[in-house]
Protein backbone atom coordinates (compact mmCIF):
# COMPACT_ATOMS: atom_id res chain seq x y z
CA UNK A 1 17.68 27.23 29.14
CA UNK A 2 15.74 29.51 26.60
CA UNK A 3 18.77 30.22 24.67
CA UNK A 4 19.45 26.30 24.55
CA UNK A 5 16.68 25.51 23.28
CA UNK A 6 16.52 27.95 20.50
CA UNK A 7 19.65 26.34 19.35
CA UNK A 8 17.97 22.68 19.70
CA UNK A 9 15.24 24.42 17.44
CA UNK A 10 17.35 25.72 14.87
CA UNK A 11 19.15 22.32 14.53
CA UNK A 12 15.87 20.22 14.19
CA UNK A 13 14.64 22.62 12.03
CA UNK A 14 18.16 22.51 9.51
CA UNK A 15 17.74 18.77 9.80
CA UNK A 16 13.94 19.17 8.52
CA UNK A 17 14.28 21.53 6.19
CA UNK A 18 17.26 19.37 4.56
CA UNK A 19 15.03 16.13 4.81
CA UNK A 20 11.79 18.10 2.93
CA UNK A 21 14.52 19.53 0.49
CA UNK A 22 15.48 15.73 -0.28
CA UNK A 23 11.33 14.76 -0.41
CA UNK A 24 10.95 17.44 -3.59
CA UNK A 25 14.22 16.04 -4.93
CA UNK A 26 13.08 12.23 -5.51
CA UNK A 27 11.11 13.81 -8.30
CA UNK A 28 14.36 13.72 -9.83
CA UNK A 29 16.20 11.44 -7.51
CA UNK A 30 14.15 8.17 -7.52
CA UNK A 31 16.30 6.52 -4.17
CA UNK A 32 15.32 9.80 -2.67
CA UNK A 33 11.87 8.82 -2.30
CA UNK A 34 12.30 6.31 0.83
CA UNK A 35 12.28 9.61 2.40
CA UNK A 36 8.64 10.45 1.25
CA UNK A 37 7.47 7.17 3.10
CA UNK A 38 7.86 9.51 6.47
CA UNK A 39 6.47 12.50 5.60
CA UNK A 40 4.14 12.23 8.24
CA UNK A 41 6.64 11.98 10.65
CA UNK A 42 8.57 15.19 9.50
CA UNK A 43 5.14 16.57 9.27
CA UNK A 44 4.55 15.92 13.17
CA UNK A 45 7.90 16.86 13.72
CA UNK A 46 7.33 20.49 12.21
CA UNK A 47 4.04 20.88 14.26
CA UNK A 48 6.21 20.04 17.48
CA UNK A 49 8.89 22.11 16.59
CA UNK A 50 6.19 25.38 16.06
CA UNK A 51 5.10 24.83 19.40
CA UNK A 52 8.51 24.77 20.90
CA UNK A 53 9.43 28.14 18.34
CA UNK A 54 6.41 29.76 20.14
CA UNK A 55 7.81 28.36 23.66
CA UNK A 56 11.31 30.12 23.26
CA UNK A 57 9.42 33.43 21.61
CA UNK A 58 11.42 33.65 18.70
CA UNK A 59 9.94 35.58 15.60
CA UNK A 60 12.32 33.96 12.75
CA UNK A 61 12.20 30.36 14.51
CA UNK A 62 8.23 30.50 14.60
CA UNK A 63 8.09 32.08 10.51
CA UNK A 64 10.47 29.64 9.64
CA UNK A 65 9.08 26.61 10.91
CA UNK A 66 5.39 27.29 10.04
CA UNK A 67 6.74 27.29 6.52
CA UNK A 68 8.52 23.92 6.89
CA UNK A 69 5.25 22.93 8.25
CA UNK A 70 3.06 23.98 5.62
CA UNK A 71 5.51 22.74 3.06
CA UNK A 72 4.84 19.24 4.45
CA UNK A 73 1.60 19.59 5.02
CA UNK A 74 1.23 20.41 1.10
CA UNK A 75 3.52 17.55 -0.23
CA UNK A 76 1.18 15.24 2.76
CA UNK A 77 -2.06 16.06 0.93
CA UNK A 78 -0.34 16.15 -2.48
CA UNK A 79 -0.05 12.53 -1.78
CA UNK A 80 -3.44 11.79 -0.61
CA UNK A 81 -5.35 12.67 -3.51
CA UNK A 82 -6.88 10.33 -6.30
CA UNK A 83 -8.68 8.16 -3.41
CA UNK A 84 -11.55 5.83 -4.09
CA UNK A 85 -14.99 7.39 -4.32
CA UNK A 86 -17.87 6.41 -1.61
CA UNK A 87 -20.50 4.62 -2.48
CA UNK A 88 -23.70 6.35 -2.38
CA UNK A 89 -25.64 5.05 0.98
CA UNK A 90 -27.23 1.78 0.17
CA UNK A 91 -25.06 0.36 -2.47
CA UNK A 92 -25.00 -3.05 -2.88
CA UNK A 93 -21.88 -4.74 -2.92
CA UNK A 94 -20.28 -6.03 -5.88
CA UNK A 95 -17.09 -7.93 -4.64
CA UNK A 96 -14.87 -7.95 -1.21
CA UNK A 97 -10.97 -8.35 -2.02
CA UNK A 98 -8.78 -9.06 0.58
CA UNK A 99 -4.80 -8.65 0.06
CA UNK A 100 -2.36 -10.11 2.91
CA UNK A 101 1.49 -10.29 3.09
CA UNK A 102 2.09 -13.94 4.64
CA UNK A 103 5.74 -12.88 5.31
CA UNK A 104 7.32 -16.21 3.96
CA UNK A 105 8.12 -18.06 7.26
CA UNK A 106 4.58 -17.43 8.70
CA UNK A 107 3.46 -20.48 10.60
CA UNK A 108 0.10 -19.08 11.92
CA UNK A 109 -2.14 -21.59 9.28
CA UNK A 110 -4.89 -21.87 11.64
CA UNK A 111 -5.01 -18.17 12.68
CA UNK A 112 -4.71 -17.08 9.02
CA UNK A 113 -7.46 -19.78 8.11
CA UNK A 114 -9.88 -18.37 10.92
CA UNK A 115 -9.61 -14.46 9.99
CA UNK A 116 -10.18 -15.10 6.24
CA UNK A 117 -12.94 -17.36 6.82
CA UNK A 118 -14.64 -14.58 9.17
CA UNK A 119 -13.50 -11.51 6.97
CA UNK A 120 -15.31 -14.21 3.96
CA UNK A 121 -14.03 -12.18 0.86
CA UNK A 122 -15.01 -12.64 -2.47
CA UNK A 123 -11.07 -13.06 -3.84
CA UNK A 124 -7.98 -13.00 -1.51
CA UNK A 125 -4.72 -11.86 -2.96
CA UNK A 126 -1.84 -13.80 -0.69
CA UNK A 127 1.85 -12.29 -1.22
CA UNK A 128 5.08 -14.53 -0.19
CA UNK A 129 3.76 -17.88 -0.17
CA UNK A 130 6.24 -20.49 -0.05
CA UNK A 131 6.30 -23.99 0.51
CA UNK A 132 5.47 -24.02 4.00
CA UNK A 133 2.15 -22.84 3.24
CA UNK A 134 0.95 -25.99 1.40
CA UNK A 135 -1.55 -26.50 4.55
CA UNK A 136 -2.71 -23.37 4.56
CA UNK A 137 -3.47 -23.02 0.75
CA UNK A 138 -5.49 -26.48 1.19
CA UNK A 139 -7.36 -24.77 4.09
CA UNK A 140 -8.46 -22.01 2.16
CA UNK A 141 -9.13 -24.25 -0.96
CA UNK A 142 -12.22 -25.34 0.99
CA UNK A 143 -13.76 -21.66 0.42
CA UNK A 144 -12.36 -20.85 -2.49
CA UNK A 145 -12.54 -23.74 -5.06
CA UNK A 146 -10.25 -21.19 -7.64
CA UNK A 147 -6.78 -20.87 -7.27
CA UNK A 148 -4.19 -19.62 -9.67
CA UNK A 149 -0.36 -19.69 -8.25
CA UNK A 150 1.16 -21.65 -5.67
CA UNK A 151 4.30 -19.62 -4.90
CA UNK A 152 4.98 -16.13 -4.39
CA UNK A 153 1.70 -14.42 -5.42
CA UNK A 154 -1.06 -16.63 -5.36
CA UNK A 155 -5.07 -15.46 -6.03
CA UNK A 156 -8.05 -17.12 -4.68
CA UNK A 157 -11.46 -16.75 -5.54
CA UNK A 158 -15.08 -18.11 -5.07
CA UNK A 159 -15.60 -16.94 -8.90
CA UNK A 160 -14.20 -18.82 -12.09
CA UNK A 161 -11.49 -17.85 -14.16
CA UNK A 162 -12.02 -17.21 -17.41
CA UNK A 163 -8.08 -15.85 -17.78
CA UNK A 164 -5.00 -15.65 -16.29
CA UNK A 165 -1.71 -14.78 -16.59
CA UNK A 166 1.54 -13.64 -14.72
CA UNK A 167 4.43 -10.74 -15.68
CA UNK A 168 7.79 -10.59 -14.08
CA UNK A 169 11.33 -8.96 -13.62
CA UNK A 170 13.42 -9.63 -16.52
CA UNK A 171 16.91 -11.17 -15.57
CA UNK A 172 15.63 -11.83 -11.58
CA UNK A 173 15.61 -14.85 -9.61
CA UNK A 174 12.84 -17.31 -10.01
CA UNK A 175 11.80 -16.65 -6.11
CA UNK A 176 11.72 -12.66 -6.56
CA UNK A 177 11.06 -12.55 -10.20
CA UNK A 178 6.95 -12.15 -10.03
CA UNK A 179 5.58 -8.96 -9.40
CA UNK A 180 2.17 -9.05 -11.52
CA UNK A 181 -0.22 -12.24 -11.35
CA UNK A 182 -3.47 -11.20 -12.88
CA UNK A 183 -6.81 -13.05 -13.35
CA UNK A 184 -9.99 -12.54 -15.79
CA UNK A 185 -13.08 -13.03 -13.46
CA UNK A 186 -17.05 -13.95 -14.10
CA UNK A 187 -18.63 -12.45 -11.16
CA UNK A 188 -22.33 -12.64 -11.78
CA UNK A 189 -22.26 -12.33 -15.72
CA UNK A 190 -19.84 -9.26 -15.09
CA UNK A 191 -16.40 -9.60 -16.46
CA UNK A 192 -13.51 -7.92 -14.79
CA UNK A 193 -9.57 -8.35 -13.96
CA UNK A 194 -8.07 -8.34 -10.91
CA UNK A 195 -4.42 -7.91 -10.39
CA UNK A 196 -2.50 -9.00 -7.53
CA UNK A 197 1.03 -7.01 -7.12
CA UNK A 198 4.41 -7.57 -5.10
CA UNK A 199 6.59 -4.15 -5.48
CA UNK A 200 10.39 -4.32 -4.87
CA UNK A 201 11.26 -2.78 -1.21
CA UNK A 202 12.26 0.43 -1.48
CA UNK A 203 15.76 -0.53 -0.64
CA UNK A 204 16.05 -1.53 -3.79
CA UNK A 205 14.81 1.57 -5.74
CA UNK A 206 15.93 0.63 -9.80
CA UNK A 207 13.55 -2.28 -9.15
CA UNK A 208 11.36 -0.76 -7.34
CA UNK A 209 11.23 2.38 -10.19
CA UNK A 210 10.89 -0.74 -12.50
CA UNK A 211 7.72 -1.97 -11.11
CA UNK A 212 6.04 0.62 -11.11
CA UNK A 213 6.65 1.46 -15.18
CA UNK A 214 5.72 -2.11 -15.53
CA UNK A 215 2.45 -1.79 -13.57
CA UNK A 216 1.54 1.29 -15.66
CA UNK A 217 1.95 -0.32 -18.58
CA UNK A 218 -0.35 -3.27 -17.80
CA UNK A 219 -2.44 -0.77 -16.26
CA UNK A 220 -2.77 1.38 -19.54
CA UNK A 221 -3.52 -1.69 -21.45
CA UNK A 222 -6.54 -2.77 -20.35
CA UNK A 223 -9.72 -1.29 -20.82
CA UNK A 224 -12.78 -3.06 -18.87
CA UNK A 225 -13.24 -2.56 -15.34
CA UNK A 226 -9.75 -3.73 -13.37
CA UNK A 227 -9.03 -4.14 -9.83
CA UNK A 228 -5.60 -4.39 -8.11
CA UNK A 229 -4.38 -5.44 -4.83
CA UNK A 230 -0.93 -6.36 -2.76
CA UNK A 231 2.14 -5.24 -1.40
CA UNK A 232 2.65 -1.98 -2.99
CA UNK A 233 5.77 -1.60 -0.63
CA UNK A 234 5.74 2.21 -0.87
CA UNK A 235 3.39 4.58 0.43
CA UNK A 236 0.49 7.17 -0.95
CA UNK A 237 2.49 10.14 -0.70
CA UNK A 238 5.57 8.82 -2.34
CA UNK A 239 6.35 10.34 -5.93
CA UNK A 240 6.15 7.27 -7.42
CA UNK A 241 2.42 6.18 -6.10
CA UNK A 242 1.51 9.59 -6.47
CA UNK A 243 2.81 9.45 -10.46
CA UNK A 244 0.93 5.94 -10.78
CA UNK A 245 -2.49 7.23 -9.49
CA UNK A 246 -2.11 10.65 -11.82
CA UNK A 247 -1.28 8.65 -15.04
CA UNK A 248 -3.73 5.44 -14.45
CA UNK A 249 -6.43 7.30 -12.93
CA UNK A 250 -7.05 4.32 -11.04
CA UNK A 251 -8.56 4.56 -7.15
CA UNK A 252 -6.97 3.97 -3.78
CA UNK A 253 -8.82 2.39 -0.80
CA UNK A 254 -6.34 2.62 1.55
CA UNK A 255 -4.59 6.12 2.58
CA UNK A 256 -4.96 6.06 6.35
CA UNK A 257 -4.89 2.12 7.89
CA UNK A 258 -1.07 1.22 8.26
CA UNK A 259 0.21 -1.87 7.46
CA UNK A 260 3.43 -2.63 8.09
CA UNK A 261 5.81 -3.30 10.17
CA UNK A 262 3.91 -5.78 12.59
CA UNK A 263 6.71 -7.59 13.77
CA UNK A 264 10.52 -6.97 13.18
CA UNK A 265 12.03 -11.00 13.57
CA UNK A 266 10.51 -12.07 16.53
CA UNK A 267 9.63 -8.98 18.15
CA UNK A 268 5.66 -7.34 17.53
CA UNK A 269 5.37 -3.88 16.82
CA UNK A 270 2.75 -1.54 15.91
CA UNK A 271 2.40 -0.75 12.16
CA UNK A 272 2.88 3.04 11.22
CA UNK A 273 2.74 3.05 7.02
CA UNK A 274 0.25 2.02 4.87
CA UNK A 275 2.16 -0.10 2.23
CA UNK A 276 -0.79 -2.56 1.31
CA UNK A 277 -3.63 -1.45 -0.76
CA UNK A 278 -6.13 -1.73 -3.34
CA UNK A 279 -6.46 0.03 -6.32
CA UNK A 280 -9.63 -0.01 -8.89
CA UNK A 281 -10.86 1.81 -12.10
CA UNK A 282 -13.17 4.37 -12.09
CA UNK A 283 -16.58 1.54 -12.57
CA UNK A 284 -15.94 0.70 -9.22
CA UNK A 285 -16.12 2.75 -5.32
CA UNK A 286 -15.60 2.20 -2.04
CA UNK A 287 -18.27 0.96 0.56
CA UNK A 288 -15.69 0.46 3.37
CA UNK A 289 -11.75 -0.39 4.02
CA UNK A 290 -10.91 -2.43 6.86
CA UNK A 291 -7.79 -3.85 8.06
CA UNK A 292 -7.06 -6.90 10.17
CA UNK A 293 -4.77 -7.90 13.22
CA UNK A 294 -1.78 -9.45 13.96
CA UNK A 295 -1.46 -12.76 11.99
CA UNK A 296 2.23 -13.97 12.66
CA UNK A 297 3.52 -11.44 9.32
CA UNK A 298 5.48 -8.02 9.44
CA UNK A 299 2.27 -7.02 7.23
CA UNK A 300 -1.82 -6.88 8.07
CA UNK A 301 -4.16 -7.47 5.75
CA UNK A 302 -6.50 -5.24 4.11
CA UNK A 303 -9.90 -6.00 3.30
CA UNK A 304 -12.05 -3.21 0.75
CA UNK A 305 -15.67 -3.43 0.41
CA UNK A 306 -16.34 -2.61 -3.49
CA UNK A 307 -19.53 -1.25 -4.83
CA UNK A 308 -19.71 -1.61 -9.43
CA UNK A 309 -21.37 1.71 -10.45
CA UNK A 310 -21.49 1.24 -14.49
């Protein structure tokens, strides 16, 4: 039995070593990256596979996977730097943004209508909306009298506009072409932007490696306080979120809360990445993230408390 499972060891730990190999390698590899969305998982597969090394009493099996483990465990907090700064206690809140995935056949309008109501944020950033959520856009329309976008990414908000504008995939489909709808906001005599974003899936990873360069961009352009939210579709620790946060400097407000998947067709499961999130510039910190429940969508939303500190 020992002997057996020193060879189950060894195996798991080829097939981790080989899967952490191909985590450094989407530095280079950009498709590779999917691969960085589970690195919590091969982290928590290393720590099992340490215990079971210490189990069977093997010398090399416990060296080697304690530095599998600590290779993961560096790449894993790699990823989680370059989040949002707390507000000292007391802070009085400047804005609540709230970003949701409908999922684009969602038919819970009355659900959807009741949490947003109750979560009562300042500007809700909607992804997928199609047609059949004319009802629910009217719902919402009697909170938030502001509304740029009707289809695909749509922004509401209890402030006026004072801008707006919208940047999309060259050469793509009208219904997956939008990935950046942005808005110019007077909240209180302050002026800021707030972007809402749809990312590529990471299936797709020339688009997706598109999006983000495109983000950047618009990100590096601006220079007054800016605040972004939406399906991001990747996670924290990926090279490419990690590469956006380094070079924009911006925020994150959401490392821990996953997201996605709630449901797979009609089946509910229980979310284990955090793909949604909210980014801001360095005026603003966080007072509080909060995510919601099921809502008939694969996603849940995310809610951030934001506190102005210039």
């Amino acid at each position: 039995m020992s002997k057996a499972l020193r060879v189950i060891v060894a195996a798991c730990l080829i097939s981790g070593a080989a899967l952490t190999a191909l985590c450094v390698l989407a530095n280079r590899f950009p498709p590779l990256d999917i691969i960085n969305d589970g690195l919590p998982f091969l982290a928590v597969g290393a720590l099992a596979l340490l215990a079971l090394a210490f189990a069977v009493r093997s010398r090399g099996l416990i060296g080697a996977t304690a530095v599998l483990l600590a290779v993961d465990l560096v790449l894993l907090v790699t990823g989680l730097s370059g989040r949002a700064p707390e507000a000292p206690a007391g802070t009085a809140r400047f804005l609540r943004v709230a970003t949701f995935n409908l999922w684009g056949g969602n038919e819970h309008t009355q659900a959807i209508t009741k949490y947003v109501d109750r979560a009562d944020a300042d500007v809700v950033v909607l992804q997928e909306v199609r047609d059949i959520h004319k009802e629910l856009l009217a719902l919402l329309g009697q909170h938030y009298p502001y509304r740029v976008g009707d289809n695909g990414l749509v922004i509401l908000s209890k402030y006026p506009f004072l801008a707006d504008g919208r940047i999309d995939r060259a050469g793509q489909p009208p219904w997956m072409s939008l990935i950046i709808r942005w808005v110019k906001l007077d909240v209180n005599g302050q002026e800021i932007e707030i972007a809402g974003v749809h990312f590529a899936r990471p299936f797709y990873p020339d688009l997706q490696q598109g999006d983000i360069w495109t983000l950047t961009q618009f990100v590096l352009s601006q220079s007054g306080p800016l605040i972004l939210a939406g399906d991001f579709n990747m996670t924290p620790w990926t090279v490419k979120l990690r590469g956006f946060t380094a070079v924009t400097k911006l925020h994150r407000f959401n490392s821990f809360y996953p997201t996605w998947p709630m449901r797979w067709r009609h089946t509910r499961l229980l979310p284990f990445v955090p793909i949604d999130n909210v980014f801001a510039s360095r005026q603003f910190a966080s007072l509080g993230t909060t995510v919601g429940p099921y809502l008939g969508s694969d996603h849940r939303p995310v809610v951030a408390d934001i506190a102005l500190m210039e």
